[in-house]
C-alpha atoms as a PDB file:
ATOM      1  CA  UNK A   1     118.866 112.229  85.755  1.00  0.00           C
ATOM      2  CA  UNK A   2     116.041 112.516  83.078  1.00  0.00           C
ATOM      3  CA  UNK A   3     113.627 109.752  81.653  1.00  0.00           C
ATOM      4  CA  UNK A   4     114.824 109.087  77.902  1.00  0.00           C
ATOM      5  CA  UNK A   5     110.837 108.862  76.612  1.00  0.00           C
ATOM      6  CA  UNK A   6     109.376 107.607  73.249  1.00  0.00           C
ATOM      7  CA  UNK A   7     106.076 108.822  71.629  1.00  0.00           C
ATOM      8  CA  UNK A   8     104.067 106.420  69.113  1.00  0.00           C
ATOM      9  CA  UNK A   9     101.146 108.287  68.117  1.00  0.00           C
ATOM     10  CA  UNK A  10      99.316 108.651  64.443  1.00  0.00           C
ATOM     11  CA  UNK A  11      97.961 112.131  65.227  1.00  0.00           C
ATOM     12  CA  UNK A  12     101.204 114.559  65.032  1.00  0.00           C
ATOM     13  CA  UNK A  13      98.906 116.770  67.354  1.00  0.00           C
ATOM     14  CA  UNK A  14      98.954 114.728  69.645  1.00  0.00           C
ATOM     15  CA  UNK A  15     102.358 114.179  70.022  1.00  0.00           C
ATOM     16  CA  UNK A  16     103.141 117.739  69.649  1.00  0.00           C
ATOM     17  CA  UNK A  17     100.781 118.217  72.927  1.00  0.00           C
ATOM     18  CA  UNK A  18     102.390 115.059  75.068  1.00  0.00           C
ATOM     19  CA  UNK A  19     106.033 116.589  73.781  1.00  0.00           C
ATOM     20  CA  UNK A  20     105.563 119.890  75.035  1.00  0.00           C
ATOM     21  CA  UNK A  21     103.877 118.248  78.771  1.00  0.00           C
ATOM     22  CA  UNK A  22     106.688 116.071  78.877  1.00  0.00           C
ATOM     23  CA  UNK A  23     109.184 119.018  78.171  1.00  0.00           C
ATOM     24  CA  UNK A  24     107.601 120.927  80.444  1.00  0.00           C
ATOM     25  CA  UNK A  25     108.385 118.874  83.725  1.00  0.00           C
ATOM     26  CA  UNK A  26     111.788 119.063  83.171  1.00  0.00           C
ATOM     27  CA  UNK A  27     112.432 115.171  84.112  1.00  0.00           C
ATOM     28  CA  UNK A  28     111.765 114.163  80.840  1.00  0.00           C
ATOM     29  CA  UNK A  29     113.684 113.540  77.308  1.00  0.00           C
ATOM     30  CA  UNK A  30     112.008 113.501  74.070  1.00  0.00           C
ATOM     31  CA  UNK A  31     114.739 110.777  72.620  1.00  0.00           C
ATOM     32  CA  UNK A  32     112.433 109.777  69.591  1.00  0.00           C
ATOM     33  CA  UNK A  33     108.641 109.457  68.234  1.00  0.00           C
ATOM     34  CA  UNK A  34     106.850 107.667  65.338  1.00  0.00           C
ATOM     35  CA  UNK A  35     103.565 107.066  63.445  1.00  0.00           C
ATOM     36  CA  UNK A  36     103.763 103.592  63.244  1.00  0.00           C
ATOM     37  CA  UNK A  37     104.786 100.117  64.867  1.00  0.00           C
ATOM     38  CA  UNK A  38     107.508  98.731  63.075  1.00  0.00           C
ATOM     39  CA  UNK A  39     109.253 102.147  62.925  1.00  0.00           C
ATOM     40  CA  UNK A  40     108.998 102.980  66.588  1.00  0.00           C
ATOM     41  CA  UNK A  41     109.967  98.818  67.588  1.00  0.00           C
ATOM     42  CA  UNK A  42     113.100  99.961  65.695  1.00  0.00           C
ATOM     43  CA  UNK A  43     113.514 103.133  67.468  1.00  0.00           C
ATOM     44  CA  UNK A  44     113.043 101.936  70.987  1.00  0.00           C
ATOM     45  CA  UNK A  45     115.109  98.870  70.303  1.00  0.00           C
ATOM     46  CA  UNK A  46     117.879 101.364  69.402  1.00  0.00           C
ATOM     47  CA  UNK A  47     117.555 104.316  71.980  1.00  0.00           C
ATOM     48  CA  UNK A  48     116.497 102.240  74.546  1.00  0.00           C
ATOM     49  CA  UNK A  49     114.489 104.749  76.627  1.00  0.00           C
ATOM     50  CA  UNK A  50     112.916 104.511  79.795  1.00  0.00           C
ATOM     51  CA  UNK A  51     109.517 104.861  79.342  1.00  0.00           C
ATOM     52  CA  UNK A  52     107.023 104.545  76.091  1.00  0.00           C
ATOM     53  CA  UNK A  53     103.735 106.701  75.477  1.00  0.00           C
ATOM     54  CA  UNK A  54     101.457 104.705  73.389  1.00  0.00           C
ATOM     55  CA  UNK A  55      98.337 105.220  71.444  1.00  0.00           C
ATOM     56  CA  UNK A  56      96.018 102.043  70.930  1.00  0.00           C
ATOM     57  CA  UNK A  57      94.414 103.133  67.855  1.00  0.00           C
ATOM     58  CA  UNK A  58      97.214 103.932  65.081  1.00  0.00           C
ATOM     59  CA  UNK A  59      96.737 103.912  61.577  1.00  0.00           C
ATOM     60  CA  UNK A  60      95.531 100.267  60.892  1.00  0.00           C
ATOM     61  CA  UNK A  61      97.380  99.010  63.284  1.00  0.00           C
ATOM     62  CA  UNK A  62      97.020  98.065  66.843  1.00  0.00           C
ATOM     63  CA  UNK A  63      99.296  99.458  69.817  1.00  0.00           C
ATOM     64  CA  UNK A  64      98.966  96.902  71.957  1.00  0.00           C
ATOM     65  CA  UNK A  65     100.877  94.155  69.925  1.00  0.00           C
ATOM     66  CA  UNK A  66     103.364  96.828  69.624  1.00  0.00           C
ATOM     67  CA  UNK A  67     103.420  96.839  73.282  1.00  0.00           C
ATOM     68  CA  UNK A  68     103.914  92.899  73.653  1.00  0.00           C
ATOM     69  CA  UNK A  69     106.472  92.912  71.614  1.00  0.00           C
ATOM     70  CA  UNK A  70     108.387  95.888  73.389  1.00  0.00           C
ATOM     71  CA  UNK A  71     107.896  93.379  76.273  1.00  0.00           C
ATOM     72  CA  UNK A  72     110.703  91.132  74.445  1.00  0.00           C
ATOM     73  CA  UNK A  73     112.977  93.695  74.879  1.00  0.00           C
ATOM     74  CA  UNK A  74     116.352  94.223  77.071  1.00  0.00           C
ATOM     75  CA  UNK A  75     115.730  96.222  79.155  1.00  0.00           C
ATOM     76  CA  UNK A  76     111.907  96.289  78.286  1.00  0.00           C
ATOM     77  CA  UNK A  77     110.859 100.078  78.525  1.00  0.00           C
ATOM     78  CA  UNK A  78     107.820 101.062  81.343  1.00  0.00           C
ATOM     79  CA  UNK A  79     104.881 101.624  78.904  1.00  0.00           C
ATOM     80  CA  UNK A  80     101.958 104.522  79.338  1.00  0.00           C
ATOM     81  CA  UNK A  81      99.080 103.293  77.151  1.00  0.00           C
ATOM     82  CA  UNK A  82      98.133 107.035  75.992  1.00  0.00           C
ATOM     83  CA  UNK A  83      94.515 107.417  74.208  1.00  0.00           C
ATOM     84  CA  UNK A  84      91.114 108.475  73.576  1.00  0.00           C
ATOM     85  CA  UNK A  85      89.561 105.334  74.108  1.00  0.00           C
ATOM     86  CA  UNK A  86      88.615 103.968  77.790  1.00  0.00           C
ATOM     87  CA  UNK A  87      87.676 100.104  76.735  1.00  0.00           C
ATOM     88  CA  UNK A  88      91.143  99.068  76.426  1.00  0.00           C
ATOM     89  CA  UNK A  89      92.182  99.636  80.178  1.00  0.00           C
ATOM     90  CA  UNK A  90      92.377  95.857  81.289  1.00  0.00           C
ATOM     91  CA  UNK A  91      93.790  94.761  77.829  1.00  0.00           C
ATOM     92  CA  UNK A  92      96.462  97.562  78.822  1.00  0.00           C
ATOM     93  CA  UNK A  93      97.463  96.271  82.121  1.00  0.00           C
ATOM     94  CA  UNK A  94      98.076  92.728  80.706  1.00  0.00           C
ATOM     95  CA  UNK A  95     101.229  94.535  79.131  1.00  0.00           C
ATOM     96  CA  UNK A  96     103.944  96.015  80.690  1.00  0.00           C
ATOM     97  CA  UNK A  97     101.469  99.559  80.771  1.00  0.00           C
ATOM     98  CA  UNK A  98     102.394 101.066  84.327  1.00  0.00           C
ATOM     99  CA  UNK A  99      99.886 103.851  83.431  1.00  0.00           C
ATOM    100  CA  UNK A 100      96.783 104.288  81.050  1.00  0.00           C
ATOM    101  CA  UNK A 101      95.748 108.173  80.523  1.00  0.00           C
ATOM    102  CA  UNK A 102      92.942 109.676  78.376  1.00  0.00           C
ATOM    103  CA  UNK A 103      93.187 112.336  75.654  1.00  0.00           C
ATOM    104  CA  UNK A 104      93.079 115.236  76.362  1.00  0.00           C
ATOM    105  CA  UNK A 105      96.325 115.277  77.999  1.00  0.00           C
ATOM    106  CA  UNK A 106      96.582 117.688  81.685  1.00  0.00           C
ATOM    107  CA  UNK A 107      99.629 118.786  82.889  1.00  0.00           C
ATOM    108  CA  UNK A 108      98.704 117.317  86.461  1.00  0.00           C
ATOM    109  CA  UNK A 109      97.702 114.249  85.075  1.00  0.00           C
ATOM    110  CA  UNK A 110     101.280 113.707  83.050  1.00  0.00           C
ATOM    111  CA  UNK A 111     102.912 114.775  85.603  1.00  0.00           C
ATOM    112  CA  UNK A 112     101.499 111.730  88.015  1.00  0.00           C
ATOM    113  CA  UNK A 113     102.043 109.198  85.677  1.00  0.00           C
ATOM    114  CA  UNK A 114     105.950 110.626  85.760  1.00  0.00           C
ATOM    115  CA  UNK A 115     105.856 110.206  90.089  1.00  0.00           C
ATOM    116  CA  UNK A 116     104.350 106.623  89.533  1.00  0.00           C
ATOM    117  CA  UNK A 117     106.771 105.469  87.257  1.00  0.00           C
ATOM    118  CA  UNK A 118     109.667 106.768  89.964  1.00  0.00           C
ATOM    119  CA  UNK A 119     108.225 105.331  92.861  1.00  0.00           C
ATOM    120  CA  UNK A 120     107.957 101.874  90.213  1.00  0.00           C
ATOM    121  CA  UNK A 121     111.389 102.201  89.947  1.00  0.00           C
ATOM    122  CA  UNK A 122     112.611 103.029  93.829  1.00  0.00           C
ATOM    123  CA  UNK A 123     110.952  99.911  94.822  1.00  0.00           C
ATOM    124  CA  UNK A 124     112.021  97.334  91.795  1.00  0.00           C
ATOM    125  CA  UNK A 125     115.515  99.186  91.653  1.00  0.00           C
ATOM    126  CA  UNK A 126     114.543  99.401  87.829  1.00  0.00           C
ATOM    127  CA  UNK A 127     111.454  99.315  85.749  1.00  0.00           C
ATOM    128  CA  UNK A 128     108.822  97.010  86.613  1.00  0.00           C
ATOM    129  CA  UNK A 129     106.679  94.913  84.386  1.00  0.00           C
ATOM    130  CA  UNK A 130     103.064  94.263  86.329  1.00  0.00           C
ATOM    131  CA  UNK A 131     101.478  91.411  86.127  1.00  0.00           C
ATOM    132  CA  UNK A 132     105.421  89.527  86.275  1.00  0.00           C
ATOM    133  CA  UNK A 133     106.068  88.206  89.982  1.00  0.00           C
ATOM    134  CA  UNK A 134     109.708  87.943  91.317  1.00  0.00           C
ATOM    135  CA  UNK A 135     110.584  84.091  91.958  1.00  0.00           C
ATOM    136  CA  UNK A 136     111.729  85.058  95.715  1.00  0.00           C
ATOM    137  CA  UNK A 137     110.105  85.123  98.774  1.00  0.00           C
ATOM    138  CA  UNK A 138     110.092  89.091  98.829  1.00  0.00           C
ATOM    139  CA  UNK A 139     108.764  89.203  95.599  1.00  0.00           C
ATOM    140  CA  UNK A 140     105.687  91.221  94.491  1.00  0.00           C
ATOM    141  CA  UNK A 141     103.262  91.585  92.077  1.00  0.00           C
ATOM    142  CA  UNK A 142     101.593  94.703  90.672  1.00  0.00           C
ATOM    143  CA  UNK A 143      97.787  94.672  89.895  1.00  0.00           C
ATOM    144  CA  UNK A 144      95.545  97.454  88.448  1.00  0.00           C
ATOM    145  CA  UNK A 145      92.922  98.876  90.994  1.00  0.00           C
ATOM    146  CA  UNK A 146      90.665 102.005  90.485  1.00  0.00           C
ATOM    147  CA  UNK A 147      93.098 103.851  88.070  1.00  0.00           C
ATOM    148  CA  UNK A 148      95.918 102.739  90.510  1.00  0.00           C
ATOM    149  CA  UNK A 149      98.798 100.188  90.148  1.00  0.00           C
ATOM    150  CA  UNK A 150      98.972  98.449  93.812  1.00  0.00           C
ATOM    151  CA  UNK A 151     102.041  96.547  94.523  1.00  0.00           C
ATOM    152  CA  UNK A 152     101.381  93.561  96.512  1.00  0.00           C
ATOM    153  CA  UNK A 153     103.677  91.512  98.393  1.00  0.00           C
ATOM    154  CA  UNK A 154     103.721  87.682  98.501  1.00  0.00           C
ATOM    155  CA  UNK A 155     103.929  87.922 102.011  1.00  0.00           C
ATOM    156  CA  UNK A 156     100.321  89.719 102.213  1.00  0.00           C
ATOM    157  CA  UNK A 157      98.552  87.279  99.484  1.00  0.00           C
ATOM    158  CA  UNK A 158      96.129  84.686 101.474  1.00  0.00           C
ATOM    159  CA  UNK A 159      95.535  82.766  98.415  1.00  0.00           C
ATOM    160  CA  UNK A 160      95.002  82.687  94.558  1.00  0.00           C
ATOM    161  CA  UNK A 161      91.493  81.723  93.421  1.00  0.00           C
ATOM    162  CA  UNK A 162      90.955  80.987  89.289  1.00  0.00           C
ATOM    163  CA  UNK A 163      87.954  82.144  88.443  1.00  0.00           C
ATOM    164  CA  UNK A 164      86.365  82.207  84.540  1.00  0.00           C
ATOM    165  CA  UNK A 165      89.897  81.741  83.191  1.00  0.00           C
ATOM    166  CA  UNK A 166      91.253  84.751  85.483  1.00  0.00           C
ATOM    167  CA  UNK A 167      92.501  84.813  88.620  1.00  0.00           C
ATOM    168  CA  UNK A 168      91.163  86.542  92.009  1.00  0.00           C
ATOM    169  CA  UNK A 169      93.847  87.359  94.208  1.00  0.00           C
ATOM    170  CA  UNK A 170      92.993  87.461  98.262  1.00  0.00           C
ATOM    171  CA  UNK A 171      95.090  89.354 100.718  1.00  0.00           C
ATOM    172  CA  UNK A 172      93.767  90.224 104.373  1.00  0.00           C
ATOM    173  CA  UNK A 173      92.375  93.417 103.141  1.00  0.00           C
ATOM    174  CA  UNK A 174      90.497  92.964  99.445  1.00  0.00           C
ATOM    175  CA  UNK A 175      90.204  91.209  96.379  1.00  0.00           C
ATOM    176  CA  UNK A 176      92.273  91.634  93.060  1.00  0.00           C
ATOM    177  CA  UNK A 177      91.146  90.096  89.711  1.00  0.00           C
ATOM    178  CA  UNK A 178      93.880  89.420  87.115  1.00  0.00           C
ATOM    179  CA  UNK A 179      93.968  88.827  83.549  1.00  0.00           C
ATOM    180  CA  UNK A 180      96.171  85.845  84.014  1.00  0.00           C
ATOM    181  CA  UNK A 181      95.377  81.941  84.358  1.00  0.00           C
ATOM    182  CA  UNK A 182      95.769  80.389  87.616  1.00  0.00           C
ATOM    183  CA  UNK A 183      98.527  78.219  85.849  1.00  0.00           C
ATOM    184  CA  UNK A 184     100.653  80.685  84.640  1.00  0.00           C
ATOM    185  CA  UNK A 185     100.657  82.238  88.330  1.00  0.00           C
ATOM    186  CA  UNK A 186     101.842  78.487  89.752  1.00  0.00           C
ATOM    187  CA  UNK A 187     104.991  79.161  87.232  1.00  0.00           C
ATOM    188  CA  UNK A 188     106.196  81.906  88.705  1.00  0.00           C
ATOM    189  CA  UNK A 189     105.315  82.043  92.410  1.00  0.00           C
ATOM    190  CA  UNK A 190     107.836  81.334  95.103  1.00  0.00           C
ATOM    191  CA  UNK A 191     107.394  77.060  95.720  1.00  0.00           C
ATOM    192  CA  UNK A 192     108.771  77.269  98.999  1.00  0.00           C
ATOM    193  CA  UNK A 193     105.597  79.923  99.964  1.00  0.00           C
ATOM    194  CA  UNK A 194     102.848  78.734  97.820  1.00  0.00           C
ATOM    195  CA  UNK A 195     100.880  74.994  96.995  1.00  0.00           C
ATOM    196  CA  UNK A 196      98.691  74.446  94.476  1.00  0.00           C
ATOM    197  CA  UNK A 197      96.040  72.279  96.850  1.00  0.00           C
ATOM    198  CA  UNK A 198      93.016  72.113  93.978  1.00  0.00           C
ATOM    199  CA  UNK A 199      92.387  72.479  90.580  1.00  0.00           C
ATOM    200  CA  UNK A 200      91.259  76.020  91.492  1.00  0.00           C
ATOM    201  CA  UNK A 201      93.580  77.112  94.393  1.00  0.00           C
ATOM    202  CA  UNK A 202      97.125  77.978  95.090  1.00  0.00           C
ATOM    203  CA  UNK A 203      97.938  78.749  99.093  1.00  0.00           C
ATOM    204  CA  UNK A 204      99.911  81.061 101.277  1.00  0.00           C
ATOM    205  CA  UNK A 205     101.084  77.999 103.698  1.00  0.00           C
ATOM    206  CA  UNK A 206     102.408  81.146 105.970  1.00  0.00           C
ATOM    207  CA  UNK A 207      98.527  81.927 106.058  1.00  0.00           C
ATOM    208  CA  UNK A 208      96.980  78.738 106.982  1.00  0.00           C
ATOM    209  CA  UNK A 209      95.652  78.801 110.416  1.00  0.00           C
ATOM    210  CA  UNK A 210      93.404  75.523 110.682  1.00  0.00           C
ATOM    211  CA  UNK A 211      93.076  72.529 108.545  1.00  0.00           C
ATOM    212  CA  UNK A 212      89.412  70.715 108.816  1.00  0.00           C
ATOM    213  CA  UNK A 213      89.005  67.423 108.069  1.00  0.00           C
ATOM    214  CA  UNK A 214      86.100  67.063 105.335  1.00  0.00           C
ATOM    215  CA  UNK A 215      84.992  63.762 103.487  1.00  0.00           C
ATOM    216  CA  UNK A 216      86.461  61.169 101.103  1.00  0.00           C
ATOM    217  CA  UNK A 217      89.798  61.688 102.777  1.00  0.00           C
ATOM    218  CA  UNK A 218      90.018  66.195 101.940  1.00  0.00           C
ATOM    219  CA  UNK A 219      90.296  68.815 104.050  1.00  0.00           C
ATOM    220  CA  UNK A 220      89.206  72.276 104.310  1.00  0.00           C
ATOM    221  CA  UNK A 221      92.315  74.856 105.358  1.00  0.00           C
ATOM    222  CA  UNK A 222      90.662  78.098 107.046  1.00  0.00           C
ATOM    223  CA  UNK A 223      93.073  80.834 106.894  1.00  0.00           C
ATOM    224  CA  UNK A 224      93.944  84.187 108.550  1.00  0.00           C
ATOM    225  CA  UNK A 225      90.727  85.676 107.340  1.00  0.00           C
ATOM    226  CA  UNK A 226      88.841  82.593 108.257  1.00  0.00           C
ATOM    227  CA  UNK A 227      88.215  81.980 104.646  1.00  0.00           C
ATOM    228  CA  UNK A 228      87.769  78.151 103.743  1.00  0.00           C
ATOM    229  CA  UNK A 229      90.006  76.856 100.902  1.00  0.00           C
ATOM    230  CA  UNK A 230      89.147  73.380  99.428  1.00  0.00           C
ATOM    231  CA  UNK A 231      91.981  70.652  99.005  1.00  0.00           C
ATOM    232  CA  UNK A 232      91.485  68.167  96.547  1.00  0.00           C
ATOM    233  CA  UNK A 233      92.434  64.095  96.865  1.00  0.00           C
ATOM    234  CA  UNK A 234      94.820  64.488  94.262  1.00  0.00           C
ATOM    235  CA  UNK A 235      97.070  67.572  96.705  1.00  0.00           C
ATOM    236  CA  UNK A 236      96.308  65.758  99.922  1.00  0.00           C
ATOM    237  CA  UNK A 237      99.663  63.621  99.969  1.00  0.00           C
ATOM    238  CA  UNK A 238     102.199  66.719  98.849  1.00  0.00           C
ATOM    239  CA  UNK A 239     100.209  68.683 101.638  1.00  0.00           C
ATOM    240  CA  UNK A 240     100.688  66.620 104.546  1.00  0.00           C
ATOM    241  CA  UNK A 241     104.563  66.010 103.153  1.00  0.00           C
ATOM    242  CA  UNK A 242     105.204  69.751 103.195  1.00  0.00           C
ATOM    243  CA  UNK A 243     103.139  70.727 106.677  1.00  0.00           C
ATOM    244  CA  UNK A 244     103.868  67.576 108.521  1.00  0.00           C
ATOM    245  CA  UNK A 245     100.165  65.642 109.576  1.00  0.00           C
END
């Protein structure tokens, strides 16, 4: 079956280019395009397709709060953030952008951002929305990485770690930095898998491997990687409820 797609671009060139790309993979549907926000929110409210190319800069307007708002919708379509400009990538990803790809538009290019959003949709049995983490313990949650979307398991996730308003995320293997508060991640991850033990930390409690006494009645827990995580006075009763000490 075909992707239904929708265009929003201000430059009919441009969408004329991305039109005849998207034609020319043969898993794609042109269903719709516009020029502006309020006529494409319209649009893709209405045709409901499965995957939105979006230009940043349209004609005194801004794509991305077109983007947020296509985030309201049922079912919320995958969005490609599709533009000239490169500063916008991490403002992109804090959407529901699965992709972010520079004019001039290649036919190899296009036709990767098509395979990503498939594989999205084998795994999530629909289309995903990064940066949104299932409330189960199989969930996942998608981070950008080197022009990549990585899908991470809760199950590989050590800790979270807020950092300048962000958050780091730490699996086994590397870092991730998201553009989301360390209290908005305590909303949505799985309570039965994850603690909040300080004002900066939440924890794995599969991933704990050693819990170190430290002063004023705290602990340090050192975990799979032999990382130290801090617990504060304030977590130290709901910890020893929940691991038993």
């Amino acid at each position: 079956m075909k992707l239904k797609a929708y265009i929003v671009d201000d430059e009919p060139l441009a969408r004329e280019e991305l039109k005849y790309l998207l034609n020319q993979s043969k898993q794609v549907e042109v269903v719709g395009e516009s020029d502006f926000a309020d006529g494409a929110l319209r649009d893709i409210a209405r045709l409901k397709p499965d995957i939105v190319f979006l230009d940043i800069e349209l004609d005194e307007e801004n794509g991305l709060d077109l983007a947020k708002q296509l985030e309201k919708l049922n079912p919320t379509p995958a969005i490609v953030v599709a533009t000239a400009y490169d500063e916008y990538a991490l403002q992109a990803f804090d959407t529901n952008a699965i992709d972010y790809i520079l004019k001039p538009f290649g036919e190899e290019r296009i036709m990767h951002t098509l395979e990503k959003l498939r594989n999205l949709q084998k795994i999530g049995k629909g289309v995903p929305v990064p940066y949104y983490l299932k409330n189960d313990r199989n969930g996942k949650i998608a981070v950008s990485a080197n022009d990549k979307i990585v899908l991470l398991s809760f199950d590989e996730i050590l800790f979270f770690e807020s950092f300048e308003g962000k958050c780091i995320i730490k699996t086994l293997k590397q870092e991730y930095k998201i553009n989301e508060a360390l209290v908005e991640v305590e909303k949505k991850v799985n309570h039965a898998q994850f603690l909040r033990v300080h004002r900066s930390y939440i924890v794995n409690l599969d991933h704990i491997e050693e819990i170190q006494p430290w002063f004023n009645s705290t602990c340090n827990l050192i975990m799979k990687d032999s990382s130290r995580v801090p617990v504060s006075r304030t977590y130290m009763k709901e910890l020893k409820r929940i691991i038993g000490f």
